[in-house]
C-alpha atoms as a PDB file:
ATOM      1  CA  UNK A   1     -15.682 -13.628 -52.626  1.00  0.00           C
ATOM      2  CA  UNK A   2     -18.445 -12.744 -55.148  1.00  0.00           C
ATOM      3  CA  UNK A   3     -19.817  -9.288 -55.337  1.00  0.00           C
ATOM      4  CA  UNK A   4     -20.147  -7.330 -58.299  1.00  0.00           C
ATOM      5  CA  UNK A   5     -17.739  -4.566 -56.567  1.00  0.00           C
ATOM      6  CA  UNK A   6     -15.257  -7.419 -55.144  1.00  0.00           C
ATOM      7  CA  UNK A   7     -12.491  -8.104 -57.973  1.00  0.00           C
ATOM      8  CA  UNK A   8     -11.980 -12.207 -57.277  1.00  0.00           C
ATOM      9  CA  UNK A   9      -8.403 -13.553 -56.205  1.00  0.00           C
ATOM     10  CA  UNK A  10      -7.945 -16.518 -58.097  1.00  0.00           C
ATOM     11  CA  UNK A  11      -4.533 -17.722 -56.233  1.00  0.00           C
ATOM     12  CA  UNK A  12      -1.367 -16.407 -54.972  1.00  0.00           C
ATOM     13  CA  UNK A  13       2.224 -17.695 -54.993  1.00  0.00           C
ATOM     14  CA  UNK A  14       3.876 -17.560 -51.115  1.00  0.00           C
ATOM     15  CA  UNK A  15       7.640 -18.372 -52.638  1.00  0.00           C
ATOM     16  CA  UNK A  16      10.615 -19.065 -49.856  1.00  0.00           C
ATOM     17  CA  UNK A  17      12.443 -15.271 -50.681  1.00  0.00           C
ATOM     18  CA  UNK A  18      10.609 -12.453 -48.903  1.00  0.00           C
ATOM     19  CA  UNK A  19       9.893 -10.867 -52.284  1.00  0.00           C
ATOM     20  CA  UNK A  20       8.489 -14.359 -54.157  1.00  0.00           C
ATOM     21  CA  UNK A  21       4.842 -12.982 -53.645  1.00  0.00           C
ATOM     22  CA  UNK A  22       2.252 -13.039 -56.223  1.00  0.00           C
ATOM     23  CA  UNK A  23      -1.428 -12.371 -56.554  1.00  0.00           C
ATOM     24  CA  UNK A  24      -3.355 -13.516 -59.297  1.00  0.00           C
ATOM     25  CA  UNK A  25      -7.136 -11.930 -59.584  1.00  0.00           C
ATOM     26  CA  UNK A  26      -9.529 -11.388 -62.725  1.00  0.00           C
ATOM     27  CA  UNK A  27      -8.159  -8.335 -65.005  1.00  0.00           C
ATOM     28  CA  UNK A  28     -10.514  -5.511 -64.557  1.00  0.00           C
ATOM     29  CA  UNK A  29     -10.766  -2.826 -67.742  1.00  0.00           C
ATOM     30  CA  UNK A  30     -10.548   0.436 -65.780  1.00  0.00           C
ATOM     31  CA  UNK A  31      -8.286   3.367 -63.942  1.00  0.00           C
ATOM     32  CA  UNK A  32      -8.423   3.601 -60.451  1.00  0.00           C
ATOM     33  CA  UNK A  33     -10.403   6.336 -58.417  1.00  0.00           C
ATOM     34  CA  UNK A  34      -6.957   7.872 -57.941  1.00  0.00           C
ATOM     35  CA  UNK A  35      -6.510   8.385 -61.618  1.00  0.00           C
ATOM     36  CA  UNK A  36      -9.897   9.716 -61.925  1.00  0.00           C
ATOM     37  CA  UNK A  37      -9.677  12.545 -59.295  1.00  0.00           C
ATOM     38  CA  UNK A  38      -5.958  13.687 -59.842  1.00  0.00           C
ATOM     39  CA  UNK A  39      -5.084  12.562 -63.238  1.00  0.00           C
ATOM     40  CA  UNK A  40      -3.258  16.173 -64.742  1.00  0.00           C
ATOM     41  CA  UNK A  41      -2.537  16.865 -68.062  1.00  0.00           C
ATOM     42  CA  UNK A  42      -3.065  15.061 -71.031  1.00  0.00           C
ATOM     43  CA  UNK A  43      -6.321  14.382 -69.054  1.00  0.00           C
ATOM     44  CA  UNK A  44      -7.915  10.910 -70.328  1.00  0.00           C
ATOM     45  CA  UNK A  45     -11.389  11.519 -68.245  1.00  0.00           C
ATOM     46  CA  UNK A  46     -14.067  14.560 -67.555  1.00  0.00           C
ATOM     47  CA  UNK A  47     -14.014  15.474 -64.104  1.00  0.00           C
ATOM     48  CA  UNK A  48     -16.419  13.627 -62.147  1.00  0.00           C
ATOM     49  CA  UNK A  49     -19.608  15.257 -61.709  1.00  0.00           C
ATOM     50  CA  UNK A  50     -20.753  15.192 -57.649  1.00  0.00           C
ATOM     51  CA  UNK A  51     -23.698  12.372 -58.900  1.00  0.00           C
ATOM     52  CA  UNK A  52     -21.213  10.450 -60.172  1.00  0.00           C
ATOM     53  CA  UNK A  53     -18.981  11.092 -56.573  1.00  0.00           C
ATOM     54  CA  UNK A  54     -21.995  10.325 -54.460  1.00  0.00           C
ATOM     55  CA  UNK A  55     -22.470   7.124 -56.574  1.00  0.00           C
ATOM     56  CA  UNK A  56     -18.939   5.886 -56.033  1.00  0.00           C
ATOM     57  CA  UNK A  57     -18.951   6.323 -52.463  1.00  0.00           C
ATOM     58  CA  UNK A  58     -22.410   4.180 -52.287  1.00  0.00           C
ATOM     59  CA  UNK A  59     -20.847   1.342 -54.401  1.00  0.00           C
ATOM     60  CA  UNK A  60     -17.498   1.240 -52.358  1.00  0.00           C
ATOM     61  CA  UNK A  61     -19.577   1.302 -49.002  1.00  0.00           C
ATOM     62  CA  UNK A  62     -21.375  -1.620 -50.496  1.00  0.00           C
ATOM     63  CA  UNK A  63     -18.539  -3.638 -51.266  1.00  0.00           C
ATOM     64  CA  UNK A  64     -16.846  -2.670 -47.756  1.00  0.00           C
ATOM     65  CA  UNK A  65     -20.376  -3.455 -46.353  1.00  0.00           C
ATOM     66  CA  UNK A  66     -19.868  -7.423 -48.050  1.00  0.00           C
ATOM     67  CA  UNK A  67     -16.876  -7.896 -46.781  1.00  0.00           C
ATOM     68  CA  UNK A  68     -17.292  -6.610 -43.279  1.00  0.00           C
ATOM     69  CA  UNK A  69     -20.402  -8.945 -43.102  1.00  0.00           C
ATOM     70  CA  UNK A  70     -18.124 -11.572 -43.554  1.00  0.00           C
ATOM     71  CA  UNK A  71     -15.780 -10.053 -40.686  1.00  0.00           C
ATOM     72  CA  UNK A  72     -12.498  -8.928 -43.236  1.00  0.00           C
ATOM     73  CA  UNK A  73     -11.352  -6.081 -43.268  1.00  0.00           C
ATOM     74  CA  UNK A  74      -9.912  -4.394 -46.384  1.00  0.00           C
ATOM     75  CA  UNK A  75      -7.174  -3.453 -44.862  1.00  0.00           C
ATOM     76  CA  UNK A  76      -5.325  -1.529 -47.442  1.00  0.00           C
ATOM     77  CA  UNK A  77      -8.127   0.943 -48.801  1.00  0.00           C
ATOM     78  CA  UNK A  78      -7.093   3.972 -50.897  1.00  0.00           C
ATOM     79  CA  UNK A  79      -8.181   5.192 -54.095  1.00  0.00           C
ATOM     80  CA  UNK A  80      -5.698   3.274 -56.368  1.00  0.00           C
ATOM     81  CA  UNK A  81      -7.404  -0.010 -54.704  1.00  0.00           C
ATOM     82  CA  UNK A  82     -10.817   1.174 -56.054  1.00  0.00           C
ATOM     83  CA  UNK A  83     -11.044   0.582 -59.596  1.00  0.00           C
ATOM     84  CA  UNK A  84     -13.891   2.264 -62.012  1.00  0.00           C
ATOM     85  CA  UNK A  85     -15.380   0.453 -65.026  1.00  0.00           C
ATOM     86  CA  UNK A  86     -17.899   1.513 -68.031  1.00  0.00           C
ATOM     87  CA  UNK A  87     -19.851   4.279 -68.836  1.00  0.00           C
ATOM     88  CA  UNK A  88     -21.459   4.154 -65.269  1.00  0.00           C
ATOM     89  CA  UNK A  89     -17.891   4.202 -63.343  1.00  0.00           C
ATOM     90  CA  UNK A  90     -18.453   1.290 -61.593  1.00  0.00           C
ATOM     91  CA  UNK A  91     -16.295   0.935 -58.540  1.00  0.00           C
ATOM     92  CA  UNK A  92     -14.472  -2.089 -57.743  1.00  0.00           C
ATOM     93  CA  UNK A  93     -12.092  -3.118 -54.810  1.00  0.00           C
ATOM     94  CA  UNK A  94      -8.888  -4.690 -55.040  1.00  0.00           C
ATOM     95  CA  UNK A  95      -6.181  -5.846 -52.684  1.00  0.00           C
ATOM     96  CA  UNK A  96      -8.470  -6.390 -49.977  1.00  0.00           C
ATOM     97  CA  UNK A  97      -7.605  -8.865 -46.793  1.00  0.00           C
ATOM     98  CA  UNK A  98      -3.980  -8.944 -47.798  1.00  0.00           C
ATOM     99  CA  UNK A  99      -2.912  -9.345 -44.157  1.00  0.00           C
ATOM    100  CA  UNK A 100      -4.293 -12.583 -44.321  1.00  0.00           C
ATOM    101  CA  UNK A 101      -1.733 -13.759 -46.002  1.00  0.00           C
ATOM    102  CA  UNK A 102       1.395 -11.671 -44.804  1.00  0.00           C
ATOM    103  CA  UNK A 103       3.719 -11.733 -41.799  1.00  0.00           C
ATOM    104  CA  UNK A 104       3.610  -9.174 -39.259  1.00  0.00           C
ATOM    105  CA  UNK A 105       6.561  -7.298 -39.994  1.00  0.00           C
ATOM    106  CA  UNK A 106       4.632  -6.847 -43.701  1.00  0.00           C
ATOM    107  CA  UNK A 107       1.420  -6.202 -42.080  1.00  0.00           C
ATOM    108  CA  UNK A 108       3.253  -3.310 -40.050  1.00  0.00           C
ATOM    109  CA  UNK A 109       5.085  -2.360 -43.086  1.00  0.00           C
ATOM    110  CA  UNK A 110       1.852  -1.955 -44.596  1.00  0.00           C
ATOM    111  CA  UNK A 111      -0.161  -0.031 -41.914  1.00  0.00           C
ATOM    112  CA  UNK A 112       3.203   2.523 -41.672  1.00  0.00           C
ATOM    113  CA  UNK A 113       2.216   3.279 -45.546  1.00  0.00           C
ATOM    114  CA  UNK A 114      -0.786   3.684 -45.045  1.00  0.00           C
ATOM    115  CA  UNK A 115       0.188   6.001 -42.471  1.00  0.00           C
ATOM    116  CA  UNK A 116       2.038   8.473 -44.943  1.00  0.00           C
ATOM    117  CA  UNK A 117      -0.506   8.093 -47.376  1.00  0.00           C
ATOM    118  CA  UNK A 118      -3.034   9.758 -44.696  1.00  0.00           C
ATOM    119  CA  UNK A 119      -4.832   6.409 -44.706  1.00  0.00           C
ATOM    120  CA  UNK A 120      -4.038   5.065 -41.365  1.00  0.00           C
ATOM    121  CA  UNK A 121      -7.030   4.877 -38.163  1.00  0.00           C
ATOM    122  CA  UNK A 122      -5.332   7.155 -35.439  1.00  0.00           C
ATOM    123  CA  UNK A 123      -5.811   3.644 -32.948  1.00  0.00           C
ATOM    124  CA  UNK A 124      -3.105   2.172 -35.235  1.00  0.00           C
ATOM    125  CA  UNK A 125      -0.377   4.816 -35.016  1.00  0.00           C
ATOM    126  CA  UNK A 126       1.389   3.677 -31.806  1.00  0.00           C
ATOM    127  CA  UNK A 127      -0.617  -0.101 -31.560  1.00  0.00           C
ATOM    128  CA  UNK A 128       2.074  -2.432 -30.092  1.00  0.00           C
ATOM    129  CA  UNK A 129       0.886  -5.047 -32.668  1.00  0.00           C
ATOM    130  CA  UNK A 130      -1.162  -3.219 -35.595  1.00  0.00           C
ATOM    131  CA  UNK A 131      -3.607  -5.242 -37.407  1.00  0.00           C
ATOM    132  CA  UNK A 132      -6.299  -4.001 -39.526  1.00  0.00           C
ATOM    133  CA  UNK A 133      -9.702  -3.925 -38.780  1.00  0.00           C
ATOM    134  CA  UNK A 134     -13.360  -2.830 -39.535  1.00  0.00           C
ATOM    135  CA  UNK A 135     -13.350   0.126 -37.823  1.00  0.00           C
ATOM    136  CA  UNK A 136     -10.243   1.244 -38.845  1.00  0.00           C
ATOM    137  CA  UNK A 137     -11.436   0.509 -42.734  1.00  0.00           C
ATOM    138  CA  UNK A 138     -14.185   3.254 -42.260  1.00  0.00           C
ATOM    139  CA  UNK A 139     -11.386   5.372 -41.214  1.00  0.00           C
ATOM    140  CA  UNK A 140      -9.793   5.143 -44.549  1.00  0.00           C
ATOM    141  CA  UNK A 141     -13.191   5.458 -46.023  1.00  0.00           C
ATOM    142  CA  UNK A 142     -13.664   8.885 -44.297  1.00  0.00           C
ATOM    143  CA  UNK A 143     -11.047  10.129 -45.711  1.00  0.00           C
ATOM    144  CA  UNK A 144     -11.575   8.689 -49.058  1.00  0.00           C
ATOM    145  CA  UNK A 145     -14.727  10.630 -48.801  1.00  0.00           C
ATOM    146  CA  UNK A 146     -12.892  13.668 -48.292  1.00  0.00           C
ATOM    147  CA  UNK A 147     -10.934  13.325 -51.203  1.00  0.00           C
ATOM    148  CA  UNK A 148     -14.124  13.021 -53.285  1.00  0.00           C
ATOM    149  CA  UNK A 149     -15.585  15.827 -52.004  1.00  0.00           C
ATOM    150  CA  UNK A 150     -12.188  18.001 -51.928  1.00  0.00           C
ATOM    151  CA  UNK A 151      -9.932  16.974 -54.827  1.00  0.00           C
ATOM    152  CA  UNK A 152      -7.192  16.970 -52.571  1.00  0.00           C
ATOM    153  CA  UNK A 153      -5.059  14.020 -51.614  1.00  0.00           C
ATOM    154  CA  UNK A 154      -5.054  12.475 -48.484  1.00  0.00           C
ATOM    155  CA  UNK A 155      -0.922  12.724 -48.350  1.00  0.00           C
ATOM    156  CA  UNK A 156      -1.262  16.262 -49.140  1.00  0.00           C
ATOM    157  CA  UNK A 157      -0.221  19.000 -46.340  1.00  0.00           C
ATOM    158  CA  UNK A 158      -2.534  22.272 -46.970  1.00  0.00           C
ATOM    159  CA  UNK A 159      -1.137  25.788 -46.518  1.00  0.00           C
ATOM    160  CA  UNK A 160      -3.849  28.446 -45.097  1.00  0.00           C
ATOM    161  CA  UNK A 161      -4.107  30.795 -42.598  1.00  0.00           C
ATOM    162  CA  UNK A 162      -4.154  28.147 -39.820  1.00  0.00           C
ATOM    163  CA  UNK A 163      -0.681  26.758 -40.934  1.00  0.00           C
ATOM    164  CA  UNK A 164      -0.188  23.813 -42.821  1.00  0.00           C
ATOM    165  CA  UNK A 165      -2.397  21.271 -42.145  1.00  0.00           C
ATOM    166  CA  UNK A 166      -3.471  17.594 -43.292  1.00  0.00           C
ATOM    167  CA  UNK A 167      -6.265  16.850 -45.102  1.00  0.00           C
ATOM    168  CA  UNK A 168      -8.626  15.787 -42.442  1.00  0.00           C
ATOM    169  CA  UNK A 169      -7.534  18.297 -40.163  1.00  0.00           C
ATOM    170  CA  UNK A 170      -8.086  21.294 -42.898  1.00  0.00           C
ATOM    171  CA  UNK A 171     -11.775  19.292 -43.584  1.00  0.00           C
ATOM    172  CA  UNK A 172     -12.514  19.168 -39.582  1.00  0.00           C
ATOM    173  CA  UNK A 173     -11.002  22.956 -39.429  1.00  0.00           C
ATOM    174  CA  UNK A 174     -13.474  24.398 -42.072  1.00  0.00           C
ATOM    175  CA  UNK A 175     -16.673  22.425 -40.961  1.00  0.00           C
ATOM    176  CA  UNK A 176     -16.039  23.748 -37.076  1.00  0.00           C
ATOM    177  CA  UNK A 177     -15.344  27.630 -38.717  1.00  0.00           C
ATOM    178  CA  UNK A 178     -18.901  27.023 -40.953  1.00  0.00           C
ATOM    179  CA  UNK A 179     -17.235  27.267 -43.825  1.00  0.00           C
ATOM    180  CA  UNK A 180     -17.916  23.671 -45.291  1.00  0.00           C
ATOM    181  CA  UNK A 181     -18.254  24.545 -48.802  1.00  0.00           C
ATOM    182  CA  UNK A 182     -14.900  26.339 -49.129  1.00  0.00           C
ATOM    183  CA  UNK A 183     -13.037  22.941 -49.570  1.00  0.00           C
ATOM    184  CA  UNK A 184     -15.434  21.525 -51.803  1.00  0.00           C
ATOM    185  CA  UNK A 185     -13.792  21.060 -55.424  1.00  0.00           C
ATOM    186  CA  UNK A 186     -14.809  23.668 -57.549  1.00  0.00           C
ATOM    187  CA  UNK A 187     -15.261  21.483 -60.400  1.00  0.00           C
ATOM    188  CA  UNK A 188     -18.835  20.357 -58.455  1.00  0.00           C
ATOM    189  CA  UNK A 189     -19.215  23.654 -56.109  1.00  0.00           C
ATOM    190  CA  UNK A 190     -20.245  25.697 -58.765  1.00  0.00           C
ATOM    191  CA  UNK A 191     -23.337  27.194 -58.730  1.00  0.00           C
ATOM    192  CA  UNK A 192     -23.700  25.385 -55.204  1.00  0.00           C
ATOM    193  CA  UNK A 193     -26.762  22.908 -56.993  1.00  0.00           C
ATOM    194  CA  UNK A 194     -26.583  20.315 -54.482  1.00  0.00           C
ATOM    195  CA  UNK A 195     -24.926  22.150 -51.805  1.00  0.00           C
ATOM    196  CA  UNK A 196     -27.209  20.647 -49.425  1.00  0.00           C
ATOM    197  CA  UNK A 197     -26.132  17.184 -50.116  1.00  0.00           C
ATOM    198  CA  UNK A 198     -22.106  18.148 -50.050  1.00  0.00           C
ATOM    199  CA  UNK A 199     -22.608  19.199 -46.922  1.00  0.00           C
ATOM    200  CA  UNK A 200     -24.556  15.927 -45.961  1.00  0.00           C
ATOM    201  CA  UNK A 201     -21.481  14.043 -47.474  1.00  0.00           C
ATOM    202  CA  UNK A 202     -19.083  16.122 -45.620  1.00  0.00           C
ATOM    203  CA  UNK A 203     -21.248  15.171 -42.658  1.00  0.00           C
ATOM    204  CA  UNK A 204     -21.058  11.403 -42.986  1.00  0.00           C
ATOM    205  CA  UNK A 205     -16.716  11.921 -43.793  1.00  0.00           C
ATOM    206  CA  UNK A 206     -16.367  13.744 -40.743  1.00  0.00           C
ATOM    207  CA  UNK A 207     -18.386  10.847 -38.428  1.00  0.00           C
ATOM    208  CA  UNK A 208     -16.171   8.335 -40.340  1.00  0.00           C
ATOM    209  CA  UNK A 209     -12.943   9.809 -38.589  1.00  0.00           C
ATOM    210  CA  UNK A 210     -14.491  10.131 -34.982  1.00  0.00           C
ATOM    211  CA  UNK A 211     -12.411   8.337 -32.764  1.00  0.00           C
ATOM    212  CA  UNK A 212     -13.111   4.985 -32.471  1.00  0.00           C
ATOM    213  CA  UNK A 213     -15.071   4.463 -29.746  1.00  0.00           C
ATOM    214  CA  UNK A 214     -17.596   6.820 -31.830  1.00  0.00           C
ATOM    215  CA  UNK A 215     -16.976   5.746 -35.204  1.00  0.00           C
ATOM    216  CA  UNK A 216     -19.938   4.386 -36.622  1.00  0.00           C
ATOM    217  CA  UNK A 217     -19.887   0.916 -38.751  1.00  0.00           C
ATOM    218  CA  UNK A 218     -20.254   0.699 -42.635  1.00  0.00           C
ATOM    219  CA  UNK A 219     -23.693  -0.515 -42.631  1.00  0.00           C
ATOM    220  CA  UNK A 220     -24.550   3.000 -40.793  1.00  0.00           C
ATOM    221  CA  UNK A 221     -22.591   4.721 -43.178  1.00  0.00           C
ATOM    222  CA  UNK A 222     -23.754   3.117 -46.141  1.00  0.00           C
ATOM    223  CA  UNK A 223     -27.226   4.179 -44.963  1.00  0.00           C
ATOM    224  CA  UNK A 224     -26.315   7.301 -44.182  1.00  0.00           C
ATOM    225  CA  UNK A 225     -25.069   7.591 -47.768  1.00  0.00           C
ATOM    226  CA  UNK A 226     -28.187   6.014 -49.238  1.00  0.00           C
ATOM    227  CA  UNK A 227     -29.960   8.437 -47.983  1.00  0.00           C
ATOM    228  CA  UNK A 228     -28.365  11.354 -49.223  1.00  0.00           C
ATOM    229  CA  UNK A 229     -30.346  13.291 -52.296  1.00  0.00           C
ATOM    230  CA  UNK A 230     -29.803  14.544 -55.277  1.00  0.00           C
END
């Protein structure tokens, strides 16, 4: 793989104990998107500004774009896979096409974590013999979308007046109530300056996590994204 937003596996190690499994890939000098958005106190990094959010998602539909082209899935995308470098943040994937290279009891094991993460395409849940796939990689993207616009994590249930709630479902509930903007993270909804293109964004998340007979492809949604202004 060579992309500028693929991290390159250099080998792995298969060994005969279930655990003897090693990945070897180039170091990358960066925290992960996770650390970024819900890093607490002492906090190492500014809050990312919604430019800078906007950005990330373009460069991660990029990558995704690149590897769908060549027909692999990620497979395991969340936001500690996505890692940010420089002054620019520049995002980079890691841990991508892993099932390649497992069984599939570890491919399941892997889809069921993805599952409590809030990670998991709804198609996989009760699959007879889940695999991942493109389609269930924008999934993940969707809701990594989300998290950029909300500040919330995917694994996190949300308490309101409608119950508790996941995050996707809480997204879905406020866009169909026309209240969009009240789970947008304050840190960028302030002074609603680009409220426009949040609500374009929150657009895009919500087509990402259409079931997936509707689901669009990344190479619509990295349009879709590119297109977005600012």
């Amino acid at each position: 793989m060579k992309h500028p937003g693929i991290v390159p596996f250099r080998a792995y190690y298969w060994g005969p104990r279930e655990q003897e499994r090693l990945l070897l890939a180039d170091y990358i000098h960066g925290d992960s998107l996770a650390l970024h958005l819900y890093e607490t106190t002492p906090r190492r990094h500014s809050p990312l500004s919604f430019r800078q959010r906007l950005k990330l998602a373009i460069d991660v539909a990029r990558s995704l774009s690149y590897l769908h082209d060549k027909g692999l899935p990620h497979g395991n995308l969340k936001p500690t896979n996505i890692l940010l470098t420089g002054t620019d943040y520049d995002a980079h994937l890691t841990d991508y096409g892993l099932h390649r290279l497992m069984t599939p009891s570890g491919i399941a094991e892997q889809i069921l974590n993805l599952g409590a993460l809030g990670y998991r395409a709804p198609e996989l849940e009760n699959a007879p013999k889940p695999s991942p796939s493109l389609k269930a990689d924008v999934y993940a993207f969707g809701v990594i979308l989300m998290e950029l616009l909300t500040r919330r994590s995917a694994g996190d249930i949300i308490s309101g007046q409608s119950g508790a709630v996941d995050l996707t479902d809480w997204v879905r509930l406020c866009d169909q109530e026309g209240r969009g903007m009240d789970c947008i993270d304050r840190d960028i909804a302030a002074g609603e300056e680009h409220s426009r293109a949040m609500d374009e964004l929150l657009a895009v998340s919500l087509r990402c996590i259409l079931s997936v007979n509707e689901r669009p492809n990344i190479r619509q949604v990295f349009d879709d994204l590119c297109s977005i202004s600012v």
